[in-house]
N, C-alpha and C. Protein backbone atom coordinates (compact mmCIF):
# COMPACT_ATOMS: atom_id res chain seq x y z
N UNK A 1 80.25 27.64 38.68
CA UNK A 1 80.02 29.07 38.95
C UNK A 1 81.27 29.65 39.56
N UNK A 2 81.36 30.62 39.01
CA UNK A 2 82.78 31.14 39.80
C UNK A 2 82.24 32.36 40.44
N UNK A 3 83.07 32.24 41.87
CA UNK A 3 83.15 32.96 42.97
C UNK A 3 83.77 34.54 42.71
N UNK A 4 82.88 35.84 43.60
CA UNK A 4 83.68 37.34 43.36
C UNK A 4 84.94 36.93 43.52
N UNK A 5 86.01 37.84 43.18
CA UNK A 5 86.83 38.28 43.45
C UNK A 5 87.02 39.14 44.62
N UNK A 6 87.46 38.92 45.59
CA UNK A 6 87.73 39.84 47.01
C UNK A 6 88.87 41.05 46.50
N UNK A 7 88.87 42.13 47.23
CA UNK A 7 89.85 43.11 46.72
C UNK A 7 91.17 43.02 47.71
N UNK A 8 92.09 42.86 47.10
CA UNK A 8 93.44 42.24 47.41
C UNK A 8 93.41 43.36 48.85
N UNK A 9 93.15 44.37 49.12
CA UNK A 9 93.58 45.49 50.31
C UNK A 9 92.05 45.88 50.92
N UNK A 10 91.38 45.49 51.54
CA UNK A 10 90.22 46.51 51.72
C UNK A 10 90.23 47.91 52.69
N UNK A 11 89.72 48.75 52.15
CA UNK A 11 89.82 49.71 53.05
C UNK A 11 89.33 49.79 54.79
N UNK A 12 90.28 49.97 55.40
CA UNK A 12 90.53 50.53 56.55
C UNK A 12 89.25 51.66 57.08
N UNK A 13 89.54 51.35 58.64
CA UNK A 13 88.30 52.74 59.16
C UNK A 13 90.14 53.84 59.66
N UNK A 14 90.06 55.06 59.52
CA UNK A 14 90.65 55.99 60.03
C UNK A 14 91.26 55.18 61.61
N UNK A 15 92.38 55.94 61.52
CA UNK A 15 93.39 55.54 63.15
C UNK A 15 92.77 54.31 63.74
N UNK A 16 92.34 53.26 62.72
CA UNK A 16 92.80 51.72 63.03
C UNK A 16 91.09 51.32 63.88
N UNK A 17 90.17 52.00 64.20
CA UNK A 17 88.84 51.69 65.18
C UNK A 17 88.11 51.93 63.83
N UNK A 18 86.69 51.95 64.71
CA UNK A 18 85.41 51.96 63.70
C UNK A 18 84.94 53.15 64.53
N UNK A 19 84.15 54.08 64.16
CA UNK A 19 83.46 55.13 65.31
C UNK A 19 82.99 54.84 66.24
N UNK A 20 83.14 55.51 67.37
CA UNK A 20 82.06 55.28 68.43
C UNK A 20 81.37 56.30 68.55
N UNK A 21 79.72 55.73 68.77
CA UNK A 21 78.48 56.63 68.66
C UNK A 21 78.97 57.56 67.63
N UNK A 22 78.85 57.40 66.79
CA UNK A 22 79.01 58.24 65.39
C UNK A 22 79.64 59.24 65.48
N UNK A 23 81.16 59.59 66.66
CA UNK A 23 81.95 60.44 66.69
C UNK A 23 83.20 59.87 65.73
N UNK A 24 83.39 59.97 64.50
CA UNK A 24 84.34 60.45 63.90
C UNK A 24 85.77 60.63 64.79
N UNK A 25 86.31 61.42 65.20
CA UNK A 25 87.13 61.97 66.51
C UNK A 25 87.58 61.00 67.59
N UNK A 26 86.69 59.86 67.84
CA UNK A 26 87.22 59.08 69.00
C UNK A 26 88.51 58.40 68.10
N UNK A 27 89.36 58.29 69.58
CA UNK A 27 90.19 57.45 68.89
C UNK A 27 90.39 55.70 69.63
N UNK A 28 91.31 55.24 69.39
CA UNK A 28 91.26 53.63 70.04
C UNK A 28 91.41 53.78 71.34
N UNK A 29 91.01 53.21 72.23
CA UNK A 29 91.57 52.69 73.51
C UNK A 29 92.48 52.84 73.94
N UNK A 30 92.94 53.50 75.10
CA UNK A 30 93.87 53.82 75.45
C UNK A 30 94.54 55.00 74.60
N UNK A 31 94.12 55.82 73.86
CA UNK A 31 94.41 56.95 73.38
C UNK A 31 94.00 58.10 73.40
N UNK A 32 94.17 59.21 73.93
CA UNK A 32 93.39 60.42 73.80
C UNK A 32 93.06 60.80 72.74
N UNK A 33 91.93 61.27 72.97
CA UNK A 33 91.22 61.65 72.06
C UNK A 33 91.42 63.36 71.27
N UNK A 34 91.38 63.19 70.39
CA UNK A 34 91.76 64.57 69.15
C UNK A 34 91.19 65.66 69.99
N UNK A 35 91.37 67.13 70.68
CA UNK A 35 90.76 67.82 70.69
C UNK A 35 89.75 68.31 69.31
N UNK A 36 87.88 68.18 69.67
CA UNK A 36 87.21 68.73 68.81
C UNK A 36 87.42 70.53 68.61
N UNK A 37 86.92 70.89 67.22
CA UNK A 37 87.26 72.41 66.89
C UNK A 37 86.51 73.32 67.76
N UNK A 38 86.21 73.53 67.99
CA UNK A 38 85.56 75.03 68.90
C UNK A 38 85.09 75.93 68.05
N UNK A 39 85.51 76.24 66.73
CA UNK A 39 84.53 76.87 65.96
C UNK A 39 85.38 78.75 66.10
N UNK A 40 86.44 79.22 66.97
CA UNK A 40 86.85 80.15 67.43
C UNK A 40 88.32 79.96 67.28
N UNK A 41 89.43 80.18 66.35
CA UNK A 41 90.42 80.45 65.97
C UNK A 41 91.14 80.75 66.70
N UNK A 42 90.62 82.07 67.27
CA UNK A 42 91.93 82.91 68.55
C UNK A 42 91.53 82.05 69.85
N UNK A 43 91.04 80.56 70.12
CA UNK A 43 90.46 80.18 71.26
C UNK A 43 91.64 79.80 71.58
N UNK A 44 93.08 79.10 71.20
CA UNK A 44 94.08 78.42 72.19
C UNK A 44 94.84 79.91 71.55
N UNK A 45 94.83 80.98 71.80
CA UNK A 45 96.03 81.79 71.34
C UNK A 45 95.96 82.51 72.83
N UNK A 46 97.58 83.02 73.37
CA UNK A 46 97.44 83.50 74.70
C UNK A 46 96.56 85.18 74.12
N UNK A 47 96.58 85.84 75.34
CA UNK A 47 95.50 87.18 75.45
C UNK A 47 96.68 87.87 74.88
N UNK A 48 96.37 89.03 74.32
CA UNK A 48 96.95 89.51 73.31
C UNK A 48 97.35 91.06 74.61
N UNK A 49 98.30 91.94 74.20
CA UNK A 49 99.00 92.45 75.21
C UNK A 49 98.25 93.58 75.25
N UNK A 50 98.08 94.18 76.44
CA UNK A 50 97.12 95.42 76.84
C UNK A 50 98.12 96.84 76.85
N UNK A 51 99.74 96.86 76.52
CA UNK A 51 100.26 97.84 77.11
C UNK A 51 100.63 98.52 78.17
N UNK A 52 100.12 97.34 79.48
CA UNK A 52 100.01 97.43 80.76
C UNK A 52 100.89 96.44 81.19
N UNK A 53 102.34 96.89 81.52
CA UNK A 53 103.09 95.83 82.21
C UNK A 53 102.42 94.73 83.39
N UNK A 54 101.75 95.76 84.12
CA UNK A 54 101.57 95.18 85.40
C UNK A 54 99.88 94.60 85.35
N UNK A 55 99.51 94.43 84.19
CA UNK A 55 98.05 94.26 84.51
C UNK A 55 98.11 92.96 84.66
N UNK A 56 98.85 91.83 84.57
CA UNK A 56 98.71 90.07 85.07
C UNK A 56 98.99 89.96 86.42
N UNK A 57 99.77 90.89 87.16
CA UNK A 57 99.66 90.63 88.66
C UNK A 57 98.60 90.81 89.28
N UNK A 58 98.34 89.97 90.44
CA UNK A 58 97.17 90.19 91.06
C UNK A 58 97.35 90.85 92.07
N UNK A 59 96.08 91.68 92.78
CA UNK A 59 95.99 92.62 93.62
C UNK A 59 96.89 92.37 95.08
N UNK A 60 97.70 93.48 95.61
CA UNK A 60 98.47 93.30 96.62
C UNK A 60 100.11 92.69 96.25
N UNK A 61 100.18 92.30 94.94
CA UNK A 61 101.60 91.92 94.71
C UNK A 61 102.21 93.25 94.67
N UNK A 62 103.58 92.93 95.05
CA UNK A 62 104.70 94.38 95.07
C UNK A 62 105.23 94.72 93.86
N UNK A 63 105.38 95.59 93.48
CA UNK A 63 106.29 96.27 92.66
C UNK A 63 107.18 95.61 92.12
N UNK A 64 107.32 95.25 91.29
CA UNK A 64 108.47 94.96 90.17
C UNK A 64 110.50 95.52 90.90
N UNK A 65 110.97 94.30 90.87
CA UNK A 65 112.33 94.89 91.35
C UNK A 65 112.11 94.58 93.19
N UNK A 66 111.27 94.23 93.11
CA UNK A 66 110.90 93.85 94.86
C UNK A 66 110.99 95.36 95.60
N UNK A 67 110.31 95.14 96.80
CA UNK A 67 109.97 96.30 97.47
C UNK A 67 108.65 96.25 97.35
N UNK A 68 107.89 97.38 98.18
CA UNK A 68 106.67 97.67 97.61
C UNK A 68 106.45 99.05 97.06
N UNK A 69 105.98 100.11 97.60
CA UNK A 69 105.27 100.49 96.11
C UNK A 69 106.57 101.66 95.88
N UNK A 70 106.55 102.00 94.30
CA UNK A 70 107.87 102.30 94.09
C UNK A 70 108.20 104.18 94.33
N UNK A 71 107.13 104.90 95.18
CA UNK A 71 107.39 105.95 95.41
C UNK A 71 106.44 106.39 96.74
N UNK A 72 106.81 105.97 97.79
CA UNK A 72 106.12 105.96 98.99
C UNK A 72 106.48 107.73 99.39
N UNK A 73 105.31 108.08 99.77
CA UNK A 73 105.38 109.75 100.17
C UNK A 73 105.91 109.96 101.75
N UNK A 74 106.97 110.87 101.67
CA UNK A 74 107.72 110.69 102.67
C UNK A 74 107.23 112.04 103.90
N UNK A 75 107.09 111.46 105.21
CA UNK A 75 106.64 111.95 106.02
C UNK A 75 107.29 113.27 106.35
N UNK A 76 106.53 114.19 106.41
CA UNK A 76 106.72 115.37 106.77
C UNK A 76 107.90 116.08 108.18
N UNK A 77 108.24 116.81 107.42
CA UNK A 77 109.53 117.08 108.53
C UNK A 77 109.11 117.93 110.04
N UNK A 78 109.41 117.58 111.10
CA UNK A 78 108.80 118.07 112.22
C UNK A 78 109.57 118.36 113.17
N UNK A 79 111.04 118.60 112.91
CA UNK A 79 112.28 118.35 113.55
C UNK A 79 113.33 119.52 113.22
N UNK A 80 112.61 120.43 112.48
CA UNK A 80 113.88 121.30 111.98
C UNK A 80 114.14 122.60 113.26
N UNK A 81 115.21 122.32 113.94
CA UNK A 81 115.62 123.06 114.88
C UNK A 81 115.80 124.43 114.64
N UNK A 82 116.60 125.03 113.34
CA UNK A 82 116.84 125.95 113.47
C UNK A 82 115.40 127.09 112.58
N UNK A 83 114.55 125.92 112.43
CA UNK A 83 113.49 126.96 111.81
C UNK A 83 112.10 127.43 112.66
N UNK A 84 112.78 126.20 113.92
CA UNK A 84 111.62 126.21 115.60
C UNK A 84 112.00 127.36 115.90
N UNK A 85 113.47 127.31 116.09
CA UNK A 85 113.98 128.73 116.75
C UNK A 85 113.71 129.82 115.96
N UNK A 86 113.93 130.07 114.71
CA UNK A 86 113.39 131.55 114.10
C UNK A 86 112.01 131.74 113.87
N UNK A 87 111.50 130.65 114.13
CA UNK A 87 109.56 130.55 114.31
C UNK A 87 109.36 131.44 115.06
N UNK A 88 110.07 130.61 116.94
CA UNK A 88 110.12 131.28 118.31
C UNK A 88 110.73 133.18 118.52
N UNK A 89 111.57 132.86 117.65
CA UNK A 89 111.71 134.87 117.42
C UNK A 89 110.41 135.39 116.79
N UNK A 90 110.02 135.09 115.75
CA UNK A 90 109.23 136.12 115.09
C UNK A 90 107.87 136.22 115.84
N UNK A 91 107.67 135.22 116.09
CA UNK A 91 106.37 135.30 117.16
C UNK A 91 106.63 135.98 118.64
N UNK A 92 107.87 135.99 119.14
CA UNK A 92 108.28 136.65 120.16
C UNK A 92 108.01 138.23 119.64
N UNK A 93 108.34 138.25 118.79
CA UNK A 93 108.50 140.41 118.69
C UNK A 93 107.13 140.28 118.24
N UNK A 94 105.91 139.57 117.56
CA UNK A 94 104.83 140.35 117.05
C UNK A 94 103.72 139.74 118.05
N UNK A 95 104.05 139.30 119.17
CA UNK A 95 103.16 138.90 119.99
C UNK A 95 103.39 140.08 121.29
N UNK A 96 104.72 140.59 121.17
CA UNK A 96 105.24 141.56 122.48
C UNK A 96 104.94 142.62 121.86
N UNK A 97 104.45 142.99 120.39
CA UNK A 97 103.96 144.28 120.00
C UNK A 97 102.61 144.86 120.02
N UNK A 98 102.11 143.12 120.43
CA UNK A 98 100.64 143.34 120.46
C UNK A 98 100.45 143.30 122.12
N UNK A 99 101.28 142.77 122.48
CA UNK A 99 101.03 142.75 123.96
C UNK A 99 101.37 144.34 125.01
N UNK A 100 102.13 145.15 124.29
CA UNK A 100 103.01 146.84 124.20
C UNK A 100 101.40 147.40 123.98
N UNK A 101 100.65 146.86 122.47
CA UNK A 101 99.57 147.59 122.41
C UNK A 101 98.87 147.25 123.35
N UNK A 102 98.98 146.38 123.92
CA UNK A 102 97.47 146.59 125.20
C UNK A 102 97.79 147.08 126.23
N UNK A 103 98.76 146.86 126.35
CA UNK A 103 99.24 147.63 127.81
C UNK A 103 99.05 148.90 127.67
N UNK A 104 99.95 149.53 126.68
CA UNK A 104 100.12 150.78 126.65
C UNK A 104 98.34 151.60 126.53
N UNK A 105 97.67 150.98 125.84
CA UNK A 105 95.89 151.52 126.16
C UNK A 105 95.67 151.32 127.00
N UNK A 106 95.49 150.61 127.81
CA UNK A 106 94.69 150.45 129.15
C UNK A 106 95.74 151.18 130.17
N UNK A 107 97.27 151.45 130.37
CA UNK A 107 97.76 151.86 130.94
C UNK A 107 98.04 150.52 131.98
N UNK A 108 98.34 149.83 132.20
CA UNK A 108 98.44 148.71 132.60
C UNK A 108 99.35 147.59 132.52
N UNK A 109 99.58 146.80 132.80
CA UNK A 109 100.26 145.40 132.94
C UNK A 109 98.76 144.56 132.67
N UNK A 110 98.80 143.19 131.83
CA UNK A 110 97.44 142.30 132.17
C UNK A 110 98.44 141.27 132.48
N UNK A 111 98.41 140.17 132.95
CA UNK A 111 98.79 139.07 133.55
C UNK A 111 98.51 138.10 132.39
N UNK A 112 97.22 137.57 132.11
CA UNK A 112 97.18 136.86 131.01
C UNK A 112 97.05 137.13 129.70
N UNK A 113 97.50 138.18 129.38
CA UNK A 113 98.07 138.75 128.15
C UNK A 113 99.72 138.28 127.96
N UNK A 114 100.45 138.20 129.46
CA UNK A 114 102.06 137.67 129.27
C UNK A 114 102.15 136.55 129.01
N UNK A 115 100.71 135.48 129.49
CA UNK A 115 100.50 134.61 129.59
C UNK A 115 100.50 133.91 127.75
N UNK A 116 99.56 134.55 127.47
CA UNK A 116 99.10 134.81 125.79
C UNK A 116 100.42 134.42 124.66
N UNK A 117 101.72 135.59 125.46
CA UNK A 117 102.33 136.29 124.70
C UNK A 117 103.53 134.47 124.68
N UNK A 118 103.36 133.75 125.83
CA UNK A 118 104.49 133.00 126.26
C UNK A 118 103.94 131.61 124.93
N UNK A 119 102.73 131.58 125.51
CA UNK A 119 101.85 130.54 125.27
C UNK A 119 101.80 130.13 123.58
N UNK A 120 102.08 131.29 122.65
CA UNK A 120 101.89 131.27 121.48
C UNK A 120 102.71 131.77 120.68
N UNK A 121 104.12 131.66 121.31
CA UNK A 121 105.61 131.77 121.10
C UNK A 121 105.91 130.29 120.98
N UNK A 122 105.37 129.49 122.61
CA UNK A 122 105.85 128.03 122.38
C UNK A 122 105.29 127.13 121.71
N UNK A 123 104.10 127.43 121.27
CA UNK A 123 102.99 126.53 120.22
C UNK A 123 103.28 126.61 119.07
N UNK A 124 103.82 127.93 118.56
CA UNK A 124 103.81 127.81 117.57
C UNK A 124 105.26 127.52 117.22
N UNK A 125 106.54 127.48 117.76
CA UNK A 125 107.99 126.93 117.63
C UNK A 125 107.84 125.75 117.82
N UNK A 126 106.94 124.95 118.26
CA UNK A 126 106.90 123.21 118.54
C UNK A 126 106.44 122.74 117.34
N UNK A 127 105.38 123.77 116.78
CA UNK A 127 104.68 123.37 115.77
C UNK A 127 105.65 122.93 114.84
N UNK A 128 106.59 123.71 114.50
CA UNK A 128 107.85 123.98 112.88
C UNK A 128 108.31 122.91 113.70
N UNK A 129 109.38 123.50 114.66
CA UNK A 129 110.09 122.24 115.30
C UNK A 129 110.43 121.22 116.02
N UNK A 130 109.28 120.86 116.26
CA UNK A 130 109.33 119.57 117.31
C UNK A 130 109.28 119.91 118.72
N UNK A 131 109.38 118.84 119.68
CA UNK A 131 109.35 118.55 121.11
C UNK A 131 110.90 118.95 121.45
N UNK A 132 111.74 119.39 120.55
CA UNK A 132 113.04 119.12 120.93
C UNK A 132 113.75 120.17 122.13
N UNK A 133 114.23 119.75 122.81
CA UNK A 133 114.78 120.96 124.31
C UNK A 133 115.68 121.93 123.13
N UNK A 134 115.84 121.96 122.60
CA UNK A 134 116.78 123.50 122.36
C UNK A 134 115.26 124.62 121.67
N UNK A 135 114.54 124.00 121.00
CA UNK A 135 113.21 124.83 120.32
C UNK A 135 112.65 124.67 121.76
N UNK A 136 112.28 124.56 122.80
CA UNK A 136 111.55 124.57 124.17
C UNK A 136 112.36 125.96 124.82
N UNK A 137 113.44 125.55 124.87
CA UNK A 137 114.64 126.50 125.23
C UNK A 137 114.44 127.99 124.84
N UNK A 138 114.65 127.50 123.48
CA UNK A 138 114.25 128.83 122.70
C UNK A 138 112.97 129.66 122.85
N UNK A 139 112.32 129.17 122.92
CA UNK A 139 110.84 129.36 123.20
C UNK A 139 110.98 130.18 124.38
N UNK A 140 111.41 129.77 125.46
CA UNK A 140 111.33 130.14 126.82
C UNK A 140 111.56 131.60 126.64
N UNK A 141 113.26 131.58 126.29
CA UNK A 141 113.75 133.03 126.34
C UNK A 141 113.59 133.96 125.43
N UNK A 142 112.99 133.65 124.93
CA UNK A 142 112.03 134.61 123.32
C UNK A 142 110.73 135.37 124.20
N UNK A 143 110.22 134.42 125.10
CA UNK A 143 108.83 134.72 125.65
C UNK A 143 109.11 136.32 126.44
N UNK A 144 110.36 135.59 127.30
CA UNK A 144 110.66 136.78 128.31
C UNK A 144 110.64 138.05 127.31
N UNK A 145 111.96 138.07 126.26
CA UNK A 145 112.37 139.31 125.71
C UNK A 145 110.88 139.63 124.71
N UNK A 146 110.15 138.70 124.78
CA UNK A 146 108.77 139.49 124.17
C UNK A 146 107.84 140.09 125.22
N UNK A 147 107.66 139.77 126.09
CA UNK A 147 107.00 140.54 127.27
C UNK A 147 107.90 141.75 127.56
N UNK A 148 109.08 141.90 127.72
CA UNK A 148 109.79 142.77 127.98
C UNK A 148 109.39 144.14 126.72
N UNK A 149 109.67 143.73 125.73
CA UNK A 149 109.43 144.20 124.55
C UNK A 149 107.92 144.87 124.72
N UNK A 150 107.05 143.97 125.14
CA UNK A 150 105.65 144.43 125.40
C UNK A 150 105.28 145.48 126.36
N UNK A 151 106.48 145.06 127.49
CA UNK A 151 106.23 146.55 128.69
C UNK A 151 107.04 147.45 127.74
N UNK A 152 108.42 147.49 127.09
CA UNK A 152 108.75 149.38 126.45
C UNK A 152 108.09 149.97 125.95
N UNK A 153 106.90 148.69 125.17
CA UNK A 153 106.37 149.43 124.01
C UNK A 153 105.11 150.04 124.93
N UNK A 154 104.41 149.97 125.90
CA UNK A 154 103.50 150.69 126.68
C UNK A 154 104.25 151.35 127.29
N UNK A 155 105.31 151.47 127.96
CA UNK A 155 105.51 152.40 128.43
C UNK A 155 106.02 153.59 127.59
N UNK A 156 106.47 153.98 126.31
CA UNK A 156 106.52 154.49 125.44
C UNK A 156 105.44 155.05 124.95
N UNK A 157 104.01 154.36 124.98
CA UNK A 157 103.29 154.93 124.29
C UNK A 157 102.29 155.53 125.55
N UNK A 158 102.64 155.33 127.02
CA UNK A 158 102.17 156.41 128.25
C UNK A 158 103.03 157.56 128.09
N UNK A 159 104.15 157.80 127.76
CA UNK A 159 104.98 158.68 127.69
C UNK A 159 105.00 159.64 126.58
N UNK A 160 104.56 159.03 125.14
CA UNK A 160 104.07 159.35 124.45
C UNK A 160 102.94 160.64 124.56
N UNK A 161 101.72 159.69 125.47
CA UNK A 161 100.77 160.72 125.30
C UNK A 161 101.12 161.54 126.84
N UNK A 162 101.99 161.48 128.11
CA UNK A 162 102.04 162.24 128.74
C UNK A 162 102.98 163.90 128.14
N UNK A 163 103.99 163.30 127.07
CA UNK A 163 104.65 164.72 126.53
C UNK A 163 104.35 165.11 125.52
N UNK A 164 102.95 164.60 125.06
CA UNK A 164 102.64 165.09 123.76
C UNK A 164 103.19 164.91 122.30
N UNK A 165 104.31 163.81 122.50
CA UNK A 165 105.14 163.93 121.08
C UNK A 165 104.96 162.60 120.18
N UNK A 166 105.16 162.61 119.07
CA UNK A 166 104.94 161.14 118.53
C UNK A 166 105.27 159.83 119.26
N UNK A 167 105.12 158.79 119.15
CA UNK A 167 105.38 157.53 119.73
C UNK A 167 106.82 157.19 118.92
N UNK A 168 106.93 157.50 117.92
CA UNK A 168 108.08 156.94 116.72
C UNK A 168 109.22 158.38 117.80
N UNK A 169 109.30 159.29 117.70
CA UNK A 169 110.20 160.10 118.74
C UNK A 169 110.63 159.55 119.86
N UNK A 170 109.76 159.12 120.68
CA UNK A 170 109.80 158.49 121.77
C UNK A 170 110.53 157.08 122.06
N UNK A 171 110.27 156.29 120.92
CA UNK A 171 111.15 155.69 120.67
C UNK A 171 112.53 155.36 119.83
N UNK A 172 112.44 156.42 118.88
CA UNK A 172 113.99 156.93 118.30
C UNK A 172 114.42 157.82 118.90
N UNK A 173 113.95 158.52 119.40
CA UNK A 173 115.32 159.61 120.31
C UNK A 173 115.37 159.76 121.99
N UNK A 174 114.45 158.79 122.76
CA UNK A 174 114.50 159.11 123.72
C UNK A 174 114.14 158.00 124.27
N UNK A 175 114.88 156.78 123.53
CA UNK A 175 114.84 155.35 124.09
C UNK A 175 115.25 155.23 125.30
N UNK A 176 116.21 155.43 125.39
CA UNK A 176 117.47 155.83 127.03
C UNK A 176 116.16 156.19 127.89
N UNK A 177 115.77 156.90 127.90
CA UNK A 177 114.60 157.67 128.81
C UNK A 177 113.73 156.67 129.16
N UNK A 178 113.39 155.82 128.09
CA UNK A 178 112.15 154.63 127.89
C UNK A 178 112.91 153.50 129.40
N UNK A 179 113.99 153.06 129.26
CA UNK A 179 114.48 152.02 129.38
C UNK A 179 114.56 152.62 131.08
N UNK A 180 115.05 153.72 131.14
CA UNK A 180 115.06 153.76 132.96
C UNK A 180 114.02 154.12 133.36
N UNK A 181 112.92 154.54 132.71
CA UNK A 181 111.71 154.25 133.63
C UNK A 181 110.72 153.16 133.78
N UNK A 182 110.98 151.42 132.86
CA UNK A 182 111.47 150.64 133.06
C UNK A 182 112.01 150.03 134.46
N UNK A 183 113.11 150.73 134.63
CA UNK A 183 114.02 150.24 135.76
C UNK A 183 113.49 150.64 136.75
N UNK A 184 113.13 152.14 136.80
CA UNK A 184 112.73 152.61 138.06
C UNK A 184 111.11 152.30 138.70
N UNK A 185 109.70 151.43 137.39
CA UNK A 185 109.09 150.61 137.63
C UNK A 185 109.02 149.73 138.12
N UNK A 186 109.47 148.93 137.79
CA UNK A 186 109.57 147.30 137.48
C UNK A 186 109.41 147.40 139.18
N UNK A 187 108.61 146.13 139.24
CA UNK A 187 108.11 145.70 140.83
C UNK A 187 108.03 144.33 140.63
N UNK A 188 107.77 143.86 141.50
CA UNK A 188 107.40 142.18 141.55
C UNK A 188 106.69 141.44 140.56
N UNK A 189 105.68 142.73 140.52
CA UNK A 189 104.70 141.49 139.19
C UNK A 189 105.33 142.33 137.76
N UNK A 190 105.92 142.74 137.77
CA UNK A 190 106.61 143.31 136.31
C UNK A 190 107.44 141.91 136.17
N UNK A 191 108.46 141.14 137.23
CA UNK A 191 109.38 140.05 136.92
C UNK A 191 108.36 139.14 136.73
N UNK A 192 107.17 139.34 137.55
CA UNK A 192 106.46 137.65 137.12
C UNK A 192 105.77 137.51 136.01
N UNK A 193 105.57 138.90 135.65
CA UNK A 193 104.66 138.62 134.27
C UNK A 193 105.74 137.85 133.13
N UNK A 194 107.20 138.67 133.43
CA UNK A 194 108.25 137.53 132.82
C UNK A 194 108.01 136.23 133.36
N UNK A 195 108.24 135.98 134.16
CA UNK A 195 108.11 134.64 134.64
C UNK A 195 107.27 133.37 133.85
N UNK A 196 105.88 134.54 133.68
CA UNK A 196 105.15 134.02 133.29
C UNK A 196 105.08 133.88 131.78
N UNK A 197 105.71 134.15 131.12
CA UNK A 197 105.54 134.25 129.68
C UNK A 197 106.53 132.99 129.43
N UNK A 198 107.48 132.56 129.88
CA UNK A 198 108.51 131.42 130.09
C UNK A 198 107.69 130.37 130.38
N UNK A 199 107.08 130.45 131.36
CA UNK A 199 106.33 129.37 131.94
C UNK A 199 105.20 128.97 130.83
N UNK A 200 104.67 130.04 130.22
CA UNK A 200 103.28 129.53 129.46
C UNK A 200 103.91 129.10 128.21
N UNK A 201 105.94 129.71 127.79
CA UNK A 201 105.95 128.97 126.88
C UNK A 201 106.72 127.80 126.45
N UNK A 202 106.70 127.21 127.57
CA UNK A 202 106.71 125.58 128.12
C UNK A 202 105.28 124.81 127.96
N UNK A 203 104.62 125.35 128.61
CA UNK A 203 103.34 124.61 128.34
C UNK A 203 102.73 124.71 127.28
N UNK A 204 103.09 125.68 126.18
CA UNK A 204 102.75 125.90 124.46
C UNK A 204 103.35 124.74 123.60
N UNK A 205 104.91 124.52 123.96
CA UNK A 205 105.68 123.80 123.76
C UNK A 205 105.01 122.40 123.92
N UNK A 206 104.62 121.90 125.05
CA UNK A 206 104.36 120.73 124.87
C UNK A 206 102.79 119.84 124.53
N UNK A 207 102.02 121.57 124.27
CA UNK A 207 100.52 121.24 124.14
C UNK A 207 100.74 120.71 122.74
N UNK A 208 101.53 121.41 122.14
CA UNK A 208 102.11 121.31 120.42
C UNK A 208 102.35 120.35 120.05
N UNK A 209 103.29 119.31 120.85
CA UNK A 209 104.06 118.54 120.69
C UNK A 209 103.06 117.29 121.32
């Protein structure tokens, strides 16, 4: 009887093993094993670009180019001297015009009306320009020449109604007249109500500040 014939080569199992547990995919010992498919194509592809440079940094990283953030809003200016001082004028003449109007109605001097007049000369020049001694300064001697300002303008407008003539006369043509009776007023509390308009606009000055 003669014996099969064996086949000169027999076939092989794949990468040299036999399966384990009927995975196909394993490979021999000591070899990693094949990543299986996932079934999802774009699964090893990186994330595809959003148009957003900065959207992979995470929250709290700085700005690109180092620094942090690349347009920080810059603090407000509180220091400008020469705009404290023309603050401190304009509030000087329209606080001594209002302070002229009260006087001159009531016929009077008020005390804390000079007070008023000092007080909100220096509050509001600290405000524009700072704590700084030349806007304090300024302040001061603005206060006076606005109280001052505040007694011509009442006494102008007593004089006014004692000669019967406009107030605008009285003070375009017969200023001179205004100013020495003024002089020939002025008493103690006429200087202190100055006094006082200096003084309150020091303490405006630094309520501000």
């Amino acid at each position: 009887m003669s014996q099969p014939v064996q086949p000169p080569n027999p076939p092989q199992q794949p990468f040299g093993g036999q399966p384990v547990d009927g995975n196909p995919y394993a490979g021999q010992p000591g070899q990693p094993a094949p990543a299986a498919p996932t079934g999802n194509p774009y699964g090893q592809q990186p994330p595809a670009p959003t148009g957003n440079p900065f959207a992979g940094q995470q929250p709290g990283q700085g700005a690109p180019f180092g620094g942090g953030a690349p347009f920080a809003p810059a603090p407000p200016a509180r220091n400008n001297i020469l705009l404290g001082v023309a603050v401190a004028l304009g509030a000087a003449i329209v606080a001594g015009i209002l302070y002229g109007v009260i006087a001159g109605s009531i016929e009077r001097e008020v005390g804390y009306a000079a007070v008023g007049v000092g007080f909100l000369v220096g509050f509001a020049a600290s405000k524009v320009g700072g704590s700084n001694p030349a806007v304090i300064a300024a302040s001061a001697v603005f206060s006076i020449g606005g109280v001052y300002l505040g007694q011509l303008i009442g006494i102008s407008m007593i004089l006014s109604d004692l000669a019967q003539i406009p107030f605008s006369e009285v003070v375009g043509d017969h200023f001179d007249t205004v100013t020495k009776a003024w002089s020939e007023e002025a008493d103690f509390m006429t200087y202190l109500f100055l006094g006082l308009g200096a003084v309150a606009a020091v303490g405006g000055a630094k309520k501000a500040g």
